[in-house]
PDB file of N, CA and C in Angstrom:
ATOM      1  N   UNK A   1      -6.501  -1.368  64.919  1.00  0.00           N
ATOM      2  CA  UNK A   1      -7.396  -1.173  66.050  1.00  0.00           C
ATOM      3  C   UNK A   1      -7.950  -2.524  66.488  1.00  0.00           C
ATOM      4  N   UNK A   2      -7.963  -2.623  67.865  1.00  0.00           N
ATOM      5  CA  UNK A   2      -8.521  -4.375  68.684  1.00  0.00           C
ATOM      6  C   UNK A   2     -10.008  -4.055  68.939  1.00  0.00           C
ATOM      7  N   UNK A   3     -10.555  -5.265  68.923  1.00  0.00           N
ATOM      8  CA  UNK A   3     -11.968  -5.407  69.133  1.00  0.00           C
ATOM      9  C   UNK A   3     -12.561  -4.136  68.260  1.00  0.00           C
ATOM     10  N   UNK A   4     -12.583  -4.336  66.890  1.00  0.00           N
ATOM     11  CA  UNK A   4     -13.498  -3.483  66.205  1.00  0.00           C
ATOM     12  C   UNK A   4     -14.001  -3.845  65.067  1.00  0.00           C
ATOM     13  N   UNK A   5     -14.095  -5.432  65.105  1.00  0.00           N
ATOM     14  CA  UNK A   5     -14.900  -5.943  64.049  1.00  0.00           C
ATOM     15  C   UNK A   5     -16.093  -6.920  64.439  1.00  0.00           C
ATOM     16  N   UNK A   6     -17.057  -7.453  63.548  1.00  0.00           N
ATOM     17  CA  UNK A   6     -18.158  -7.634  63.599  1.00  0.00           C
ATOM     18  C   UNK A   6     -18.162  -9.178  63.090  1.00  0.00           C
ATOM     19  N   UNK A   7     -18.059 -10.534  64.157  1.00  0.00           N
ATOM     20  CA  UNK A   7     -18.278 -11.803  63.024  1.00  0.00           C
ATOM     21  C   UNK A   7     -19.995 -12.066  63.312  1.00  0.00           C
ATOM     22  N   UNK A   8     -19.680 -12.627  61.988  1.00  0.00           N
ATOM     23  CA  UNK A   8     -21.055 -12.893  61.246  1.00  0.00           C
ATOM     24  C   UNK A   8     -20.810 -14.780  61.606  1.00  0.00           C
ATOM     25  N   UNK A   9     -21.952 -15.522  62.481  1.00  0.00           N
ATOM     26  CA  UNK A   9     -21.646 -17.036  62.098  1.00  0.00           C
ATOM     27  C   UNK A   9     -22.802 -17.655  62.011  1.00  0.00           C
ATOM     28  N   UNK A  10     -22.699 -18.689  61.040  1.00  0.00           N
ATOM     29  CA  UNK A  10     -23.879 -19.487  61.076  1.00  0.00           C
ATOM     30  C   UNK A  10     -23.698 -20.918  60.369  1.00  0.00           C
ATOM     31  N   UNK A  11     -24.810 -21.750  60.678  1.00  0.00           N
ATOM     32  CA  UNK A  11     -24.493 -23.117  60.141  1.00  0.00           C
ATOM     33  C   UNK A  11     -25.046 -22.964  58.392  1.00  0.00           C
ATOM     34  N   UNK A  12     -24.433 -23.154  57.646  1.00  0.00           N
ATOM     35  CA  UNK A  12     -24.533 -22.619  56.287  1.00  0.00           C
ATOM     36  C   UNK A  12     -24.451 -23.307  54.746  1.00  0.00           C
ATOM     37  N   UNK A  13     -25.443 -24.014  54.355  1.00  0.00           N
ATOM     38  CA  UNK A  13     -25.521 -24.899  53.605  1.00  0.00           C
ATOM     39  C   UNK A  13     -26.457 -24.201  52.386  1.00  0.00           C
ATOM     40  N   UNK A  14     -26.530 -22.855  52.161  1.00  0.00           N
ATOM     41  CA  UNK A  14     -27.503 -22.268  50.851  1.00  0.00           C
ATOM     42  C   UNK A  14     -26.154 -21.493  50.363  1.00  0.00           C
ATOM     43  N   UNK A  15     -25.439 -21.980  49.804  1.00  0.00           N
ATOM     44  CA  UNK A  15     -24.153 -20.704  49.361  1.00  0.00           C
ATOM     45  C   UNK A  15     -24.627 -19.634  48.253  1.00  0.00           C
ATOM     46  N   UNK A  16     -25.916 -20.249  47.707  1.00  0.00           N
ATOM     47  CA  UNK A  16     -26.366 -19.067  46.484  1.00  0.00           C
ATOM     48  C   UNK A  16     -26.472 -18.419  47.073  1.00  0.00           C
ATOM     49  N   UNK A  17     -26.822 -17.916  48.700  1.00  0.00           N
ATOM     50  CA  UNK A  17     -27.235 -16.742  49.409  1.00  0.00           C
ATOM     51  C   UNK A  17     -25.936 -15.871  49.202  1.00  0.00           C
ATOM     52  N   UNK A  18     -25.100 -16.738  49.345  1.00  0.00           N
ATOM     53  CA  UNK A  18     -23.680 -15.801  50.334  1.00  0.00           C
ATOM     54  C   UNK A  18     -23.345 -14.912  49.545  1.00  0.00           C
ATOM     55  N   UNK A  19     -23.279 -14.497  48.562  1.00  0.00           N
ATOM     56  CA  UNK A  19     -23.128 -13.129  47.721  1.00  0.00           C
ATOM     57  C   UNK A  19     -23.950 -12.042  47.909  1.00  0.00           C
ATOM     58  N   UNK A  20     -25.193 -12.595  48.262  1.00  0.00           N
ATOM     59  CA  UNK A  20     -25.916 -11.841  48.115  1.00  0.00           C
ATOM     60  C   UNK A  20     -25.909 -10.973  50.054  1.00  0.00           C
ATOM     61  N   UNK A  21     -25.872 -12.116  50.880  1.00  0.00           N
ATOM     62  CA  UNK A  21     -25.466 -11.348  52.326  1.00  0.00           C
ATOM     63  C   UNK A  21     -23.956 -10.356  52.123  1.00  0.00           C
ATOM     64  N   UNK A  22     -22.799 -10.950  51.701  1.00  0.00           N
ATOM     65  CA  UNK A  22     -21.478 -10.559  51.265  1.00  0.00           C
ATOM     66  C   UNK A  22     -21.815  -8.843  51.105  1.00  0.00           C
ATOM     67  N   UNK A  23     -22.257  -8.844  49.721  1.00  0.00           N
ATOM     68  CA  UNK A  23     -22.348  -7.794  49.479  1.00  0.00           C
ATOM     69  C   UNK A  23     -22.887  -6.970  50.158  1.00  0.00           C
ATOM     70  N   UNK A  24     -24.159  -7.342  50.844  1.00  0.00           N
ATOM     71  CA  UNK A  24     -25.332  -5.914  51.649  1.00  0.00           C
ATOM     72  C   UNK A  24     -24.685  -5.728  52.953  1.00  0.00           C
ATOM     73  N   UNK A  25     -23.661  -6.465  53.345  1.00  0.00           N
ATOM     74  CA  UNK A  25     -22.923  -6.355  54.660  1.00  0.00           C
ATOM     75  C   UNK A  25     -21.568  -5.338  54.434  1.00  0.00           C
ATOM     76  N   UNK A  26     -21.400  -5.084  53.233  1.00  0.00           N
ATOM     77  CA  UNK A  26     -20.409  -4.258  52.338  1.00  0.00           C
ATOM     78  C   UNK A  26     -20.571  -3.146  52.303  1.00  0.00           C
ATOM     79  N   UNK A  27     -22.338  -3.137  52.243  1.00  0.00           N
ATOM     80  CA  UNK A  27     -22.507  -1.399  52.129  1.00  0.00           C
ATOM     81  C   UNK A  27     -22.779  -0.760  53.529  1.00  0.00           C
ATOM     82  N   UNK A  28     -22.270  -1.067  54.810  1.00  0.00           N
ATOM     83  CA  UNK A  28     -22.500  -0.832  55.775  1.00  0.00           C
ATOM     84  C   UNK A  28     -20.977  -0.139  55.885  1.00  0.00           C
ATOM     85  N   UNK A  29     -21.289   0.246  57.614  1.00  0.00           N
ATOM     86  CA  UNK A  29     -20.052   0.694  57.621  1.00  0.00           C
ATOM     87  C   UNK A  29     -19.283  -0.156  58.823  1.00  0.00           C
ATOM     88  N   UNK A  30     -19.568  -1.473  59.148  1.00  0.00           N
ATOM     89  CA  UNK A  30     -18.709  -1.852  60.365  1.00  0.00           C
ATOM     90  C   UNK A  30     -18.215  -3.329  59.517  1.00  0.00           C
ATOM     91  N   UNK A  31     -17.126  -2.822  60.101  1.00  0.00           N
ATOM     92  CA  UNK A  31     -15.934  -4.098  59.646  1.00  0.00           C
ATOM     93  C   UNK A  31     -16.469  -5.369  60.361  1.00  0.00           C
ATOM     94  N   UNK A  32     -16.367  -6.471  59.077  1.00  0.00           N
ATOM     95  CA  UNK A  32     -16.995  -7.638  59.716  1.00  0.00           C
ATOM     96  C   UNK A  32     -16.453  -8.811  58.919  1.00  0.00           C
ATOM     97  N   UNK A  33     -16.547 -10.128  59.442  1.00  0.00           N
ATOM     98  CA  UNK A  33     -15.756 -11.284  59.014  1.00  0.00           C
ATOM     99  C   UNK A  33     -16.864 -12.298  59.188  1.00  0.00           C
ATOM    100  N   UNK A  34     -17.373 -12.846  58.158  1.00  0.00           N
ATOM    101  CA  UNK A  34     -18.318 -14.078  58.503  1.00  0.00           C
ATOM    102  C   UNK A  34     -17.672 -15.606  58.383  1.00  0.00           C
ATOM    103  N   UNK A  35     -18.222 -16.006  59.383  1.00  0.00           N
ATOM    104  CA  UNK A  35     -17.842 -17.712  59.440  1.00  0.00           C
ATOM    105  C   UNK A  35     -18.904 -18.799  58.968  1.00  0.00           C
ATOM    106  N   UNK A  36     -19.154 -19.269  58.248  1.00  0.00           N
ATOM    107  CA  UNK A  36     -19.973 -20.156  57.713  1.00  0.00           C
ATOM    108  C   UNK A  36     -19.444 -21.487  57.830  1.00  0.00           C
ATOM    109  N   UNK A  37     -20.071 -22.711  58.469  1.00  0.00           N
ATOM    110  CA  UNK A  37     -20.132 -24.246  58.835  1.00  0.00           C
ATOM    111  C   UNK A  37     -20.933 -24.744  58.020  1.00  0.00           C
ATOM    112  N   UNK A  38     -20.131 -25.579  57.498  1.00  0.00           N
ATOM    113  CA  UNK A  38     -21.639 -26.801  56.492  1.00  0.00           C
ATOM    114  C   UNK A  38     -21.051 -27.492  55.663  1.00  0.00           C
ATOM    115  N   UNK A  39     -21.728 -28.173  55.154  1.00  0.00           N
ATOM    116  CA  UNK A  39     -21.152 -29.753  54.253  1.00  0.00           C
ATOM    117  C   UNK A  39     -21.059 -28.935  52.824  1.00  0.00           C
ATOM    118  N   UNK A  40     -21.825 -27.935  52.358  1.00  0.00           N
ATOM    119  CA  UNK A  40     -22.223 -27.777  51.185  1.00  0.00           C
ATOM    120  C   UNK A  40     -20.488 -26.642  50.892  1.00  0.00           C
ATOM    121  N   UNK A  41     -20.117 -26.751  50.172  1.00  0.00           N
ATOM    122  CA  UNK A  41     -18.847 -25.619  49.628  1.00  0.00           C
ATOM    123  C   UNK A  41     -19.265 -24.829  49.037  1.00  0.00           C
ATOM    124  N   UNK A  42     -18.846 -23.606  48.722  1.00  0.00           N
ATOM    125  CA  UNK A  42     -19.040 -23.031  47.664  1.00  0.00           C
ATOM    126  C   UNK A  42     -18.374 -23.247  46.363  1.00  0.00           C
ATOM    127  N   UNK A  43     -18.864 -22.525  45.606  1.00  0.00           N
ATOM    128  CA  UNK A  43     -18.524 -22.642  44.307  1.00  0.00           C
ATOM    129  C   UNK A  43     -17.497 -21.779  43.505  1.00  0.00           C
ATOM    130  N   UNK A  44     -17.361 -20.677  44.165  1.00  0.00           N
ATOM    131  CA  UNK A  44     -16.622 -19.041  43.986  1.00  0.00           C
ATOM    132  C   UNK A  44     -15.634 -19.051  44.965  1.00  0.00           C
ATOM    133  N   UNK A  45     -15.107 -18.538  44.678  1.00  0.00           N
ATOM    134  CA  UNK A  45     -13.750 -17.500  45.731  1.00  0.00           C
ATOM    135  C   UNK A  45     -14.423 -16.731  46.931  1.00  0.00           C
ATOM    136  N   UNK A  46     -13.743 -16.948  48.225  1.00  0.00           N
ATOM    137  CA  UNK A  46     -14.399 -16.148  49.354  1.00  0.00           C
ATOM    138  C   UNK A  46     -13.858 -14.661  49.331  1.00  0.00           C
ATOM    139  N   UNK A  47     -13.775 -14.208  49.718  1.00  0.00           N
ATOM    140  CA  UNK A  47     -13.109 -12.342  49.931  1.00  0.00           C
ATOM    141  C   UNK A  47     -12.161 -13.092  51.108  1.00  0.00           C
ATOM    142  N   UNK A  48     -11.566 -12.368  51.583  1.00  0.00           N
ATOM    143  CA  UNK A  48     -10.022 -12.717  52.843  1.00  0.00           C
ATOM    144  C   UNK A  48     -10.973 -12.937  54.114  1.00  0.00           C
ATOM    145  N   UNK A  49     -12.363 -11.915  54.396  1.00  0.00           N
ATOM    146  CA  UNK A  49     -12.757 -12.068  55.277  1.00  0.00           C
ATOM    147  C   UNK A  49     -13.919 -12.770  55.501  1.00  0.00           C
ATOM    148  N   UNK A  50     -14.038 -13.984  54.759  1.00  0.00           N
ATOM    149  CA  UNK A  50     -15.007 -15.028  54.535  1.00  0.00           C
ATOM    150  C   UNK A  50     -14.415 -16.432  55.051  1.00  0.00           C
ATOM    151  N   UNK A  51     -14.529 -17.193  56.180  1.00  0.00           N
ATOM    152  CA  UNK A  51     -14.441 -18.287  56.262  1.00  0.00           C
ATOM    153  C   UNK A  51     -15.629 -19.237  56.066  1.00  0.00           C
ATOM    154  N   UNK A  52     -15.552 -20.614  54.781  1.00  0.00           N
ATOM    155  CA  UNK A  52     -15.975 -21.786  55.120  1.00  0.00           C
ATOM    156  C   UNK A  52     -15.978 -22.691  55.836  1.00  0.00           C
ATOM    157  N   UNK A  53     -15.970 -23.361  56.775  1.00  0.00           N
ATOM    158  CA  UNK A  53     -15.507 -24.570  57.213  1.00  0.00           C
ATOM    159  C   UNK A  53     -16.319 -25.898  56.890  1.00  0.00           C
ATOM    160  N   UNK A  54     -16.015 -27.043  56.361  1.00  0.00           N
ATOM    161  CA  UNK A  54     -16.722 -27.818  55.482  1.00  0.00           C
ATOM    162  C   UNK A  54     -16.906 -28.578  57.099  1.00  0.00           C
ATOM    163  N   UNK A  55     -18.048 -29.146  57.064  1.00  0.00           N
ATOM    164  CA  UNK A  55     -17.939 -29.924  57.989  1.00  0.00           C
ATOM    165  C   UNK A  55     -19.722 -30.708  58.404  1.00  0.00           C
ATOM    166  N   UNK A  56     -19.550 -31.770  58.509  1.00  0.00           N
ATOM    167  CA  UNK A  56     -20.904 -32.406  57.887  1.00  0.00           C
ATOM    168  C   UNK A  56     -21.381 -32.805  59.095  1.00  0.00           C
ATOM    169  N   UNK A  57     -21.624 -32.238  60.620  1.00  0.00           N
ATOM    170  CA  UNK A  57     -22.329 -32.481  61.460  1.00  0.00           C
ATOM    171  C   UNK A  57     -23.516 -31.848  61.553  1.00  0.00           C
ATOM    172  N   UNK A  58     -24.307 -32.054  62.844  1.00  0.00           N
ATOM    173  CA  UNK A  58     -25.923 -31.249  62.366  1.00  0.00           C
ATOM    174  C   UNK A  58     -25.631 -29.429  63.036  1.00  0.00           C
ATOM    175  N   UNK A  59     -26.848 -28.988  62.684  1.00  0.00           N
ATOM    176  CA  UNK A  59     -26.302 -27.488  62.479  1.00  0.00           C
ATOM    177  C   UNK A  59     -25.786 -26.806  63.915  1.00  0.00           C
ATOM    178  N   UNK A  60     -26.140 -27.229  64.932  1.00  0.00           N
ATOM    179  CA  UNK A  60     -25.494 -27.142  66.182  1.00  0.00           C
ATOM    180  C   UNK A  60     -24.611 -26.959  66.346  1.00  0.00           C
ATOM    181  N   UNK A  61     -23.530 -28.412  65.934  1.00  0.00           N
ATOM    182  CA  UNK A  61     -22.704 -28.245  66.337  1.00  0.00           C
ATOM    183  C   UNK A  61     -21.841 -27.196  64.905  1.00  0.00           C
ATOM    184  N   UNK A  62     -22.129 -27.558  63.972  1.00  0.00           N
ATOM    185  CA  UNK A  62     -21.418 -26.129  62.910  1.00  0.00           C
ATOM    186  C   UNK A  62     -21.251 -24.815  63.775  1.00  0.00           C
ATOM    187  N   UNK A  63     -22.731 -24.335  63.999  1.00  0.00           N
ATOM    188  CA  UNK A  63     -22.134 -23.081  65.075  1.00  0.00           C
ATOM    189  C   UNK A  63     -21.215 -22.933  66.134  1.00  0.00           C
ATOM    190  N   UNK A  64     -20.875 -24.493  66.610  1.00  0.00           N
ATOM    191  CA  UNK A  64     -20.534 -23.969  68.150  1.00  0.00           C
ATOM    192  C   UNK A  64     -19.227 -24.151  67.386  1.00  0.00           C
ATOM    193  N   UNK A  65     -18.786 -24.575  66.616  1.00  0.00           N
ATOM    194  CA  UNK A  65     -17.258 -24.475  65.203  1.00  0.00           C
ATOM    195  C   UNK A  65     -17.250 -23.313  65.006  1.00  0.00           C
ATOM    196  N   UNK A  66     -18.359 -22.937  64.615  1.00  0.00           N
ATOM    197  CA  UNK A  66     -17.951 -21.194  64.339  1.00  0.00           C
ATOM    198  C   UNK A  66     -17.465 -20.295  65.166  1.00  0.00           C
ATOM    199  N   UNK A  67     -18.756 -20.334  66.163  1.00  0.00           N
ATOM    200  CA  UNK A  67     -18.292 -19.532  67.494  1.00  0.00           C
ATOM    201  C   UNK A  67     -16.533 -19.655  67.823  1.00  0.00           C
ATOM    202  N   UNK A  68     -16.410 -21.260  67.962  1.00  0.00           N
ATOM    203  CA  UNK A  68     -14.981 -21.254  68.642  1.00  0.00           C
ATOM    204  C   UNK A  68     -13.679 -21.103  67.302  1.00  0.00           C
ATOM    205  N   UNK A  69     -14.063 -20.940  65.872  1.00  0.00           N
ATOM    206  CA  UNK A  69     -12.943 -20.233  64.997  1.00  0.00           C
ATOM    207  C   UNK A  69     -13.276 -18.849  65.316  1.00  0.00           C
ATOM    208  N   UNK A  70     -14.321 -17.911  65.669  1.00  0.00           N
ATOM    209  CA  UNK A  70     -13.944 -16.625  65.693  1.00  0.00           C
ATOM    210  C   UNK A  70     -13.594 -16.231  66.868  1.00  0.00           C
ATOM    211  N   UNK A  71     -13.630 -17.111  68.285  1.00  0.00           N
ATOM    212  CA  UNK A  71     -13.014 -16.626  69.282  1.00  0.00           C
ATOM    213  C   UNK A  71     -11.409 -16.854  68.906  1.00  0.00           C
ATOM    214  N   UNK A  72     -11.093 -18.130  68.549  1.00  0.00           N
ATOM    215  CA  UNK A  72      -9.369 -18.230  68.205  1.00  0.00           C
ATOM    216  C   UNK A  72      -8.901 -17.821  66.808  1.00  0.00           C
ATOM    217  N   UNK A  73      -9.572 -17.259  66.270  1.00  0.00           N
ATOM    218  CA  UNK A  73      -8.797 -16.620  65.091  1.00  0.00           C
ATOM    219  C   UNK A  73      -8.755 -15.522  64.460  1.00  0.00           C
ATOM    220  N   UNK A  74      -9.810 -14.462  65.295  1.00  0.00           N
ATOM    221  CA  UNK A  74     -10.486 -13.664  64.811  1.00  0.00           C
ATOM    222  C   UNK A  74     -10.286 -12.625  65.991  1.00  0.00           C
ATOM    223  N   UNK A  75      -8.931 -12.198  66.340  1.00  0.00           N
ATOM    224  CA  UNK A  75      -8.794 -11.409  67.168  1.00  0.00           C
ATOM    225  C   UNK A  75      -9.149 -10.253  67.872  1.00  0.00           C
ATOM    226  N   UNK A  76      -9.781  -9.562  66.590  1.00  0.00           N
ATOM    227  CA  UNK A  76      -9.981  -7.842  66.756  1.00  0.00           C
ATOM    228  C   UNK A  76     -11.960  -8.422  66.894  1.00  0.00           C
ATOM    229  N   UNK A  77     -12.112  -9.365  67.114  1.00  0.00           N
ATOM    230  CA  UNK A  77     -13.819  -9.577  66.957  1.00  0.00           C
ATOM    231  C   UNK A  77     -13.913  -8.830  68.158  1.00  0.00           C
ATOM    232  N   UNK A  78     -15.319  -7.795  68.543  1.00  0.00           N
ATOM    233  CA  UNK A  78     -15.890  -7.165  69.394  1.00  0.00           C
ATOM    234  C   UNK A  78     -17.246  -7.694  69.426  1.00  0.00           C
ATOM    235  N   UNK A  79     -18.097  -8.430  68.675  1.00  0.00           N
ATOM    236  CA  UNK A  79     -18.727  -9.090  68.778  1.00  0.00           C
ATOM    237  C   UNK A  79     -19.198  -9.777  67.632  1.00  0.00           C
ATOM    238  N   UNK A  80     -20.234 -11.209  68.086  1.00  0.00           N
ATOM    239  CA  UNK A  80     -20.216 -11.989  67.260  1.00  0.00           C
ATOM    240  C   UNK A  80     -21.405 -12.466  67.132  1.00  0.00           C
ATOM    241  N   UNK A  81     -21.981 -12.512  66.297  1.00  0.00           N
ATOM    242  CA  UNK A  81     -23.899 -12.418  65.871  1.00  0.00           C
ATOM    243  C   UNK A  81     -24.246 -14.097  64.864  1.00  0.00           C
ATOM    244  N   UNK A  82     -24.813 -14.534  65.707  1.00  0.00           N
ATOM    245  CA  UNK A  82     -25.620 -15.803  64.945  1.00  0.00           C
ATOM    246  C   UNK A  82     -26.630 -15.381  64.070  1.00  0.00           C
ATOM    247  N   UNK A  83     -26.628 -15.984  62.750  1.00  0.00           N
ATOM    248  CA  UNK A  83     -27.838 -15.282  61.770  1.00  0.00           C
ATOM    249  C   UNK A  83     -28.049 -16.750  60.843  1.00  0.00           C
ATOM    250  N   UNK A  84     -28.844 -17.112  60.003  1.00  0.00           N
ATOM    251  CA  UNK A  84     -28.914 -17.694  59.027  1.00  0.00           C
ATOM    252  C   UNK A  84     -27.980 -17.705  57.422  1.00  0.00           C
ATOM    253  N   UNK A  85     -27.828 -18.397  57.076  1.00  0.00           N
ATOM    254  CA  UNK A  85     -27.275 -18.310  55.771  1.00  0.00           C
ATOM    255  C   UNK A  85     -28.237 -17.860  54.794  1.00  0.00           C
ATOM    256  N   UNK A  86     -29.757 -17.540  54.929  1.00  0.00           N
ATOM    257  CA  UNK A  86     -30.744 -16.999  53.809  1.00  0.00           C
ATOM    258  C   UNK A  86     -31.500 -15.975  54.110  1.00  0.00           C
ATOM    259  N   UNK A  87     -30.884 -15.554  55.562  1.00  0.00           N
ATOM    260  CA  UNK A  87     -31.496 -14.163  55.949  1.00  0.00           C
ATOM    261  C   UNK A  87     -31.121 -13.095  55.222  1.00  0.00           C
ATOM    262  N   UNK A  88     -32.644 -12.426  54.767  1.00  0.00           N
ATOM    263  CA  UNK A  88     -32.212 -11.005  53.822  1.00  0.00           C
ATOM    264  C   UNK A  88     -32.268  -9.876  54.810  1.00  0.00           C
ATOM    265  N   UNK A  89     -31.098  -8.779  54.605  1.00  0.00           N
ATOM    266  CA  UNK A  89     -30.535  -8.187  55.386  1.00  0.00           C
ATOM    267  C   UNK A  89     -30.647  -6.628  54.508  1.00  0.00           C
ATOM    268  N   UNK A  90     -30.037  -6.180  55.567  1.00  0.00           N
ATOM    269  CA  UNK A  90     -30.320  -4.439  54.814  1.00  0.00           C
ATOM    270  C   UNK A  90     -29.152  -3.752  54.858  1.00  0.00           C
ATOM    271  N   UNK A  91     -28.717  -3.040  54.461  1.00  0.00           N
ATOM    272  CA  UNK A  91     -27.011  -2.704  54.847  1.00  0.00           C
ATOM    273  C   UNK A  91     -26.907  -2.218  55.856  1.00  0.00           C
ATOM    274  N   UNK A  92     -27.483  -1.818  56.822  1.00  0.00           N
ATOM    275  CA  UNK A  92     -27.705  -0.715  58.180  1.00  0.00           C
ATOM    276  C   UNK A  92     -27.556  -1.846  58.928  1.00  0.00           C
ATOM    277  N   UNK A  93     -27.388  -3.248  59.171  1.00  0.00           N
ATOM    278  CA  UNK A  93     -28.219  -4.341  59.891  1.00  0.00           C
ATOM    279  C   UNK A  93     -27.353  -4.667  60.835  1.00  0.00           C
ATOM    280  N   UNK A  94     -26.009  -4.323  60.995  1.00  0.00           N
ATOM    281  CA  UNK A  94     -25.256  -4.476  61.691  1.00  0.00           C
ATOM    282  C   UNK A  94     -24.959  -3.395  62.384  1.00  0.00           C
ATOM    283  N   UNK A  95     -24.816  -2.040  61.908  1.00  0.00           N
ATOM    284  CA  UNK A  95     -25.101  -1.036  63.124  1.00  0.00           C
ATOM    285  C   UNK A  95     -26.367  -0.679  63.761  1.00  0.00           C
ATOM    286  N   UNK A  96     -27.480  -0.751  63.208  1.00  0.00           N
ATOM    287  CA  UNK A  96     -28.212  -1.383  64.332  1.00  0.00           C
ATOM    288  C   UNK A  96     -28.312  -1.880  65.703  1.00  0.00           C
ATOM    289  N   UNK A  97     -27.924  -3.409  64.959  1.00  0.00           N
ATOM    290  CA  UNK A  97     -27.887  -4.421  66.203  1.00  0.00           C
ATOM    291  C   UNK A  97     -26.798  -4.012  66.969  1.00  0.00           C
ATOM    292  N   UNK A  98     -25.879  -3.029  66.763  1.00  0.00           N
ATOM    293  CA  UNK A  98     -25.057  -2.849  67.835  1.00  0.00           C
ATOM    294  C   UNK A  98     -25.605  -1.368  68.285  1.00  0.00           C
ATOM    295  N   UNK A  99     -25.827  -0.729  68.040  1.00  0.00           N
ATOM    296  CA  UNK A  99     -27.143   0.132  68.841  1.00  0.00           C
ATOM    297  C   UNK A  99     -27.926  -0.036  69.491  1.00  0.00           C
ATOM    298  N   UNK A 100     -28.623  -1.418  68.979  1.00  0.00           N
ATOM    299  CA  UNK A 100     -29.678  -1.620  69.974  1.00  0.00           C
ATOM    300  C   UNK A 100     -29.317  -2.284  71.349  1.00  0.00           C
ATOM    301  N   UNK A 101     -27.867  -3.013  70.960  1.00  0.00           N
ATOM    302  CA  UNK A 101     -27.338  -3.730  71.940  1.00  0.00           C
ATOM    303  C   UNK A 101     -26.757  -2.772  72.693  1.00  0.00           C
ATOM    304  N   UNK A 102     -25.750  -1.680  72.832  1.00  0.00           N
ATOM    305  CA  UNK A 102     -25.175  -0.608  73.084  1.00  0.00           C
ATOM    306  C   UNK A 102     -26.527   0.129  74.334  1.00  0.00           C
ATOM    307  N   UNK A 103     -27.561   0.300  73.734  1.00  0.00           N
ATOM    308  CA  UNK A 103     -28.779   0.976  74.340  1.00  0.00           C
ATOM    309  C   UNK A 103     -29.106   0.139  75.936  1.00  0.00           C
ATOM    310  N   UNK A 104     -29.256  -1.211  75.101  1.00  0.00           N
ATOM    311  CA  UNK A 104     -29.559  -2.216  76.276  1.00  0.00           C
ATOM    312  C   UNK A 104     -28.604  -2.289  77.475  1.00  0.00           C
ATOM    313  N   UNK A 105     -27.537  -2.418  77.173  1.00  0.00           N
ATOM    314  CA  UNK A 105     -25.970  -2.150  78.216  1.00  0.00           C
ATOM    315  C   UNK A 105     -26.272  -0.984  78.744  1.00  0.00           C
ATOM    316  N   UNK A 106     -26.251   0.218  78.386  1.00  0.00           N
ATOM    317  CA  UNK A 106     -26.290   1.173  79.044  1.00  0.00           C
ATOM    318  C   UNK A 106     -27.739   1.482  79.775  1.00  0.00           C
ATOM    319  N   UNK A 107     -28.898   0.579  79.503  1.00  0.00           N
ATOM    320  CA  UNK A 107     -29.920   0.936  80.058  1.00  0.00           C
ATOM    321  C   UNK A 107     -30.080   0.259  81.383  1.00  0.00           C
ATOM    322  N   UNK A 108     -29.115  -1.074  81.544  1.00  0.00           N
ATOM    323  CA  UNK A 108     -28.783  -1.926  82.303  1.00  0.00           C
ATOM    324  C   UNK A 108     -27.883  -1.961  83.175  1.00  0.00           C
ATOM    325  N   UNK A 109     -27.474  -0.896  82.838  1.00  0.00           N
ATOM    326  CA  UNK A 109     -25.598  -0.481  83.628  1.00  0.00           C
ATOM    327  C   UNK A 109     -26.019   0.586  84.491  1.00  0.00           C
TER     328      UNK A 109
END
């Protein structure tokens, strides 16, 4: 199925977080692929749908890296959400935000 996943991007230099987002984005139910920019690597194995990109500019431009790997590589993306690398999240947090966004379109349309 096209356009039915969810990227996650951000400029991302706390990797102790990333397990801990990984997982609570797991217990949801929308398919999603996060892109993370930053100098710092991790230390662990990513899952298939985890990109790093190492890259030691300021956090700006990391995102606008991100943004443009999930427009060219990330085909089935339907949309794509800027967040922090230490934001604590809830497993619902992504259908949500596409509810609330969904609401707004149609309240606007």
């Amino acid at each position: 199925m096209m356009n039915n996943k969810t990227v996650i991007v951000a400029p991302a230099i706390k990797a102790h977080f990333w397990k801990d987002i990984y997982k609570t984005l797991s217990l949801g139910s929308v398919p999603f692929h996060i892109v993370f920019v930053g100098h710092i690597s991790p230390s662990f194995r990513l899952p298939p749908n985890f990109t790093h990109i190492h890259c030691t500019l300021n956090a700006a431009a990391c995102v606008e890296i991100a943004f443009r790997y999930a427009y060219k590589h990330i085909p089935d993306a339907r949309y794509i959400v800027n967040i922090s690398d230490d934001l604590l999240l809830h497993s619902d947090f992504l259908e949500e935000l596409i509810q609330f966004y969904n609401k707004q379109i149609k309240e606007q349309g």
